[in-house]
Protein backbone atom coordinates (compact mmCIF):
# COMPACT_ATOMS: atom_id res chain seq x y z
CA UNK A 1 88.35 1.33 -100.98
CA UNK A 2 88.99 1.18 -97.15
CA UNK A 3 86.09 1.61 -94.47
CA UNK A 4 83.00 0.44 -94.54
CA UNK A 5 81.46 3.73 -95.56
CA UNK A 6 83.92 5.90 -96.72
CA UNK A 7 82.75 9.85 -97.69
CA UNK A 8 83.66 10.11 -101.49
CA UNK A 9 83.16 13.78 -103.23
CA UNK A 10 83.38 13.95 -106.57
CA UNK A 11 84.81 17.72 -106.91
CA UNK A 12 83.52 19.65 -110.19
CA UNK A 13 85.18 22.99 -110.82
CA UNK A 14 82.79 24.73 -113.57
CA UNK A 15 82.60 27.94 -115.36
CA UNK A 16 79.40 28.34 -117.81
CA UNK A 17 78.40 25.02 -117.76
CA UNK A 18 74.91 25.46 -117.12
CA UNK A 19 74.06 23.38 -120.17
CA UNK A 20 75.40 20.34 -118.57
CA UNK A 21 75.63 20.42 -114.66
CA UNK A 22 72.07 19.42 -113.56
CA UNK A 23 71.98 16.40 -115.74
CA UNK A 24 75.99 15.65 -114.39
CA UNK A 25 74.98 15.54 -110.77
CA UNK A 26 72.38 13.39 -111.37
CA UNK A 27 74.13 11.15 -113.52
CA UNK A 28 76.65 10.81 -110.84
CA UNK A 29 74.40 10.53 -107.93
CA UNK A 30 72.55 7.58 -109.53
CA UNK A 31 75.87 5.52 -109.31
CA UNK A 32 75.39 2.18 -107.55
CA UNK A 33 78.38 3.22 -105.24
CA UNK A 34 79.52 2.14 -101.94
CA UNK A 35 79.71 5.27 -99.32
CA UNK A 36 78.73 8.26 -98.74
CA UNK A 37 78.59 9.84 -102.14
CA UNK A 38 79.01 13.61 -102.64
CA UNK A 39 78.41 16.12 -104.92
CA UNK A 40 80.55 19.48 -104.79
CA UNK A 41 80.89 22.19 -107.49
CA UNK A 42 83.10 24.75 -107.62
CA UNK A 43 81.58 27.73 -109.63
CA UNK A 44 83.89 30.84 -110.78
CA UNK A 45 80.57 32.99 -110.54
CA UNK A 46 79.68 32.02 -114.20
CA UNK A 47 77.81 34.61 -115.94
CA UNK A 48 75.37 31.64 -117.81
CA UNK A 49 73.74 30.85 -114.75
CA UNK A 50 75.79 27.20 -114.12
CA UNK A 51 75.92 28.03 -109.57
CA UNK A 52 71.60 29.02 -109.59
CA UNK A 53 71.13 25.31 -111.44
CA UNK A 54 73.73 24.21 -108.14
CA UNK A 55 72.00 25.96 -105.54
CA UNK A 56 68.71 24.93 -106.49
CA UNK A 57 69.33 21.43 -106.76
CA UNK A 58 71.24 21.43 -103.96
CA UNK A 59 68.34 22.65 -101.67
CA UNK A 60 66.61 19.48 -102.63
CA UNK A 61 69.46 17.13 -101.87
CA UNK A 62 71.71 17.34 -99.16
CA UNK A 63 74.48 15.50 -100.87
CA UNK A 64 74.87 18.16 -103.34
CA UNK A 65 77.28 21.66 -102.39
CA UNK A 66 78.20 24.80 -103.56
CA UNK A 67 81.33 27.09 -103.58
CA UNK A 68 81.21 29.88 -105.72
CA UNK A 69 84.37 31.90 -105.78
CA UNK A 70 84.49 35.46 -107.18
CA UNK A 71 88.12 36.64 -106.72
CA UNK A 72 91.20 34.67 -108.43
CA UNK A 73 89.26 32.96 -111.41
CA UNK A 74 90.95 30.08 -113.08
CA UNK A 75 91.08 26.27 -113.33
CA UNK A 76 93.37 26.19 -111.25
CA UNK A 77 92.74 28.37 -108.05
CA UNK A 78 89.41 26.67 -108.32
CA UNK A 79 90.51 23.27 -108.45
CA UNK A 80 92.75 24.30 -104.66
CA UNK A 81 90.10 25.88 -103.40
CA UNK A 82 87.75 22.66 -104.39
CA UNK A 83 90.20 20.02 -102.85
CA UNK A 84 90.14 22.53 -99.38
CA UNK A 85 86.33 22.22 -99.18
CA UNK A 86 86.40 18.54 -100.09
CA UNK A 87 88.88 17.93 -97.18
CA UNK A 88 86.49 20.64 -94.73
CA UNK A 89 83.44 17.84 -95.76
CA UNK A 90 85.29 15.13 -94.34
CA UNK A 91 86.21 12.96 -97.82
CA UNK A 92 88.14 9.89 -97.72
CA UNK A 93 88.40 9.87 -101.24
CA UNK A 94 88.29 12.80 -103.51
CA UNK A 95 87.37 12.57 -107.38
CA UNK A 96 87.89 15.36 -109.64
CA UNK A 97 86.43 15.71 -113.36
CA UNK A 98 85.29 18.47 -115.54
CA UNK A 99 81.50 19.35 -115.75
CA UNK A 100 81.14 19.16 -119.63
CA UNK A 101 80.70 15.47 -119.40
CA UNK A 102 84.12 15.08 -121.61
CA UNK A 103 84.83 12.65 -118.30
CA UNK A 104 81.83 10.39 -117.95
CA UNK A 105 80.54 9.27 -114.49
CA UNK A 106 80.22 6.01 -115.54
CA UNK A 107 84.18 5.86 -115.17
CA UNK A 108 84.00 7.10 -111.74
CA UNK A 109 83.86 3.67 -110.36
CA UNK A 110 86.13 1.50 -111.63
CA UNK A 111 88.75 4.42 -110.16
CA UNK A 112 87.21 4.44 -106.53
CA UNK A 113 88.05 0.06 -107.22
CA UNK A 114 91.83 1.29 -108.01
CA UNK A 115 92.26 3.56 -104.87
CA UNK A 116 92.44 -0.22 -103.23
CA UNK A 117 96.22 -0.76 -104.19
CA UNK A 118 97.41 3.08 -105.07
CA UNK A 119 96.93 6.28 -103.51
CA UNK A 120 96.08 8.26 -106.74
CA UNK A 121 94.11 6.83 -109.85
CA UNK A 122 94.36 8.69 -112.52
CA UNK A 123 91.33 8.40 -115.88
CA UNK A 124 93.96 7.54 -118.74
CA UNK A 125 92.69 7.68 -122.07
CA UNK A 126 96.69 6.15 -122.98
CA UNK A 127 96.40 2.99 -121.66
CA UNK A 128 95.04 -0.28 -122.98
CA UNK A 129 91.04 0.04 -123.18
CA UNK A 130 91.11 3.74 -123.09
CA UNK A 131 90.27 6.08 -125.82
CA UNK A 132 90.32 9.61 -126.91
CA UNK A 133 87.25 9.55 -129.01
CA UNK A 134 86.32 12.52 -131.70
CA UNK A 135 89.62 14.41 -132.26
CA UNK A 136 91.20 15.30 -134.68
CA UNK A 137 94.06 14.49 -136.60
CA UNK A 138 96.02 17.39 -135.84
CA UNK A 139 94.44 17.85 -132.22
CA UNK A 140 95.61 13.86 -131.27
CA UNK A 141 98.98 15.23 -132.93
CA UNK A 142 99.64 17.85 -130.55
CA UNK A 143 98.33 15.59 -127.50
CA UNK A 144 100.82 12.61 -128.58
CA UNK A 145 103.84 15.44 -128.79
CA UNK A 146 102.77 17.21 -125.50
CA UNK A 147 102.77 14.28 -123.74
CA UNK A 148 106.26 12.91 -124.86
CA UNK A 149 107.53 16.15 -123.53
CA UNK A 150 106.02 15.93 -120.01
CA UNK A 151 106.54 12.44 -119.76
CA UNK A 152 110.60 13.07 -120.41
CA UNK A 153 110.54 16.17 -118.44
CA UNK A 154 108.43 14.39 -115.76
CA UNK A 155 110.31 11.15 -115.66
CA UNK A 156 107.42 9.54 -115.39
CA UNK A 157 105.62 6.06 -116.66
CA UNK A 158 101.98 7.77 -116.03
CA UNK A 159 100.70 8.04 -119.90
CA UNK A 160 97.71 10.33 -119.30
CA UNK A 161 99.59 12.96 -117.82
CA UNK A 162 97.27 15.75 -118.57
CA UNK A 163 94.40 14.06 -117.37
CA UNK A 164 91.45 16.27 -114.99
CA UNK A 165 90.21 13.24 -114.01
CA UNK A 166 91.60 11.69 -111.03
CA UNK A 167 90.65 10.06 -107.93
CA UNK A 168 93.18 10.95 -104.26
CA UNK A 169 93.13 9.26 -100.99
CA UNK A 170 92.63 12.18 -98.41
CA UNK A 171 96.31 11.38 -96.85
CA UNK A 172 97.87 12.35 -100.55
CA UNK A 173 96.04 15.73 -100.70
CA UNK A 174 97.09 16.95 -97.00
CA UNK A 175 100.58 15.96 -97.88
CA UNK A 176 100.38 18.16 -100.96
CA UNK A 177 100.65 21.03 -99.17
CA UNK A 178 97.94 23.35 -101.14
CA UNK A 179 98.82 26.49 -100.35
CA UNK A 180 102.27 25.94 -101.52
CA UNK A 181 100.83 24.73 -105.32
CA UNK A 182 101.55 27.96 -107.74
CA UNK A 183 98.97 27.37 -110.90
CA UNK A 184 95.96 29.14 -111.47
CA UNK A 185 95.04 27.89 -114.45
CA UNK A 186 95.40 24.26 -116.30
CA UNK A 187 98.60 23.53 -115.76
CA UNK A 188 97.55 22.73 -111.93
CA UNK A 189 96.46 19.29 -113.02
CA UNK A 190 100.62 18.95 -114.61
CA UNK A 191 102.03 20.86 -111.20
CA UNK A 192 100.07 18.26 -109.03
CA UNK A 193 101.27 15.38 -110.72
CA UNK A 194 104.82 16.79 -110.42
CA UNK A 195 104.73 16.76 -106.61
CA UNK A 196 102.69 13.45 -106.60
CA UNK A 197 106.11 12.23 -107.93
CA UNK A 198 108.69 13.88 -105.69
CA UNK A 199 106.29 12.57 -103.06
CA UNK A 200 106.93 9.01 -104.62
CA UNK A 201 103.22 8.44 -104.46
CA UNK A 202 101.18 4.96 -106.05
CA UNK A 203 99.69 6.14 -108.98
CA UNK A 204 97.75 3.73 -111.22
CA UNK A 205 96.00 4.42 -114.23
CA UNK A 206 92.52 3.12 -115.13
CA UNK A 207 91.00 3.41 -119.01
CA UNK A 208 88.49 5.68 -119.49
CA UNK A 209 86.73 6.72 -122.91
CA UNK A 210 87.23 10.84 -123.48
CA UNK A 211 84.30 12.51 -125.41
CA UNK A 212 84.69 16.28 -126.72
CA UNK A 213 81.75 18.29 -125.37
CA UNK A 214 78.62 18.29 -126.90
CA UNK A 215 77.25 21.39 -125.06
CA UNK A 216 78.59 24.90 -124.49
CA UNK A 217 82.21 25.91 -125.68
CA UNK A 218 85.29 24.76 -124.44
CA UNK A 219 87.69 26.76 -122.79
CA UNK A 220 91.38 25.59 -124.00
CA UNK A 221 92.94 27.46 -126.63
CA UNK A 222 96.45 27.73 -128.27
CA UNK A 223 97.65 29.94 -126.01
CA UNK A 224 96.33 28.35 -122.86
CA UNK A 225 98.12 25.35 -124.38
CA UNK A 226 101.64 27.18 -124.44
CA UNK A 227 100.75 28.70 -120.63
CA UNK A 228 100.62 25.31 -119.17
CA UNK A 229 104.16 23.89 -121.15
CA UNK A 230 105.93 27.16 -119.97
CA UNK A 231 104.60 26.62 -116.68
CA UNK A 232 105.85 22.70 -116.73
CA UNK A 233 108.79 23.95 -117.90
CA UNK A 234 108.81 25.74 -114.15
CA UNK A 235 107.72 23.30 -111.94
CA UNK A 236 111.23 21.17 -112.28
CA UNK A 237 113.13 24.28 -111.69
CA UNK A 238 111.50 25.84 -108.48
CA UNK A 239 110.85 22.09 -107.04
CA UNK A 240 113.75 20.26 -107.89
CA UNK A 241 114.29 17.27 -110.52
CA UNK A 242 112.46 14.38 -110.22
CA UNK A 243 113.63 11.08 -109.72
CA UNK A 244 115.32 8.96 -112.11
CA UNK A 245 112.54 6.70 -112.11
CA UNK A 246 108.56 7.57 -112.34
CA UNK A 247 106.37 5.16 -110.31
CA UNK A 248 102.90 3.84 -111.37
C-alpha cells in the first residue's frame, strides 16, 4: 500500500445475514492492519434483522457504517451503491467480500500487500495455495465449466473470475464509471471485471481458502446461475470485445 495511513473500507453488501455480521465486523476490525480501517455494510433492508445488529454496533464504534437501501434490491445495485459510499468516506483502498464469512478476513491482508504492484487484487481460490473447500462434486463441476466459458469469452488470464472478493485502488473505481455499470444482481462482480479489462487494468490474484456458509441460507440458485451467463454473454456485445490478450 501507498501513504502512510491510507483509509481502507472493507465494503459488505448483506441481505439476512444477521447470523453472521456482528461477529464479521469484529473479526475484521481486530486485524493487525496498517491505516485507517473501515467497516461499511450495505443492507437491502433485510427482513431478519442483519442493519439493527449494524446500527447498534456502529453507535459504539465509529469505524463501523451503515447504508440501508430499500428501492432496487439486488447484489448488484448494492454492491454500486456500496463502492459510491466507500468513495464519499474518503477510501484509498476499497475491499469487498460477502458477509456469510464464505470470504474470511483473515485473507483481507495479504490483498491490501498485493495492491503494492497492481491496481485490483482479486481473492482466487484458482491459483496455487488457494482452495475451494466443501463442494461438491457436481457444484466444483459447474464452477470449473463456468469459468472456462468466461475466461474464453473474457480473454482473460484472471482464474477466479467470479470471485466477490476483491480489493481496488480508489483511481480504478472512479475510472469505472458506476453509473454506467448495468447489473443488479451477481453478475456485477463478471461486468466489473469486464471493464477492468478494456481499461487494461493490473490485476493480480492472491490465494484465498473459500468456505460454504455455515449460518443462514445462501442466496444463489440455478437460475441466478443462468442470469449472470446470459448477462456475460451481454457485456461483450454492448461494450465491445476485449483485447486479444487478458492482463494479470
Amino acid at each position: 500500500m501507498t501513504g502512510q495511513n491510507p483509509k481502507i473500507v472493507v465494503m459488505i453488501p448483506t441481505y439476512n445475514e444477521a447470523e453472521n455480521i456482528q461477529a464479521l465486523i469484529r473479526e475484521i476490525l481486530t486485524l493487525p492492519l496498517i491505516g485507517d480501517l473501515n467497516v461499511l455494510v450495505v443492507d437491502d433492508n433485510s427482513p431478519d434483522g442483519t442493519g439493527e445488529l449494524v446500527q447498534k454496533t456502529a453507535a459504539g464504534d465509529p469505524r463501523v457504517h451503515l447504508l440501508v437501501r430499500k428501492k432496487k434490491r439486488g447484489r448488484g445495485a448494492a454492491g454500486i451503491d456500496g463502492f459510491k459510499a466507500a468513495l464519499a468516506l474518503g477510501a484509498d483502498f476499497v475491499v469487498e467480500m460477502d458477509g456469510d464469512f464464505s470470504h474470511q478476513p483473515r485473507f483481507i491482508q495479504p490483498l491490501l500487500a498485493e495492491m503494492a504492484r497492481c491496481d485490483v487484487a482479486i481473492g482466487s481460490r484458482f491459483v496455487r495455495g488457494g482452495a475451494d473447500s466443501d463442494r461438491s462434486l457436481f457444484r466444483r463441476a459447474i464452477t470449473w465449466l463456468v469459468r472456462r466459458f468466461i475466461r474464453r469469452r473474457f480473454r482473460t488470464s484472471v482464474r477466479d473470475v467470479s470471485s466477490g472478493f476483491r480489493c481496488f485502488r480508489r483511481n480504478v473505481l472512479e475510472r469505472l464509471d458506476l453509473d454506467d455499470l448495468l447489473s443488479t444482481g451477481p453478475s456485477i462482480v463478471l461486468e466489473i471485471l469486464y471493464k477492468l479489462i478494456l481499461m487494461d487494468a493490473s490485476i493480480h490474484e492472491r490465494p484465498i481458502v473459500f468456505v460454504d456458509r455455515k449460518r443462514g441460507r445462501t442466496k444463489l440458485s440455478g437460475l441466478t446461475l443462468m442470469e449472470t451467463l446470459l448477462m456475460a454473454l451481454k457485456f461483450r456485445k454492448i461494450y465491445g470485445p476485449p483485447p486479444l490478450r487478458g492482463k494479470t
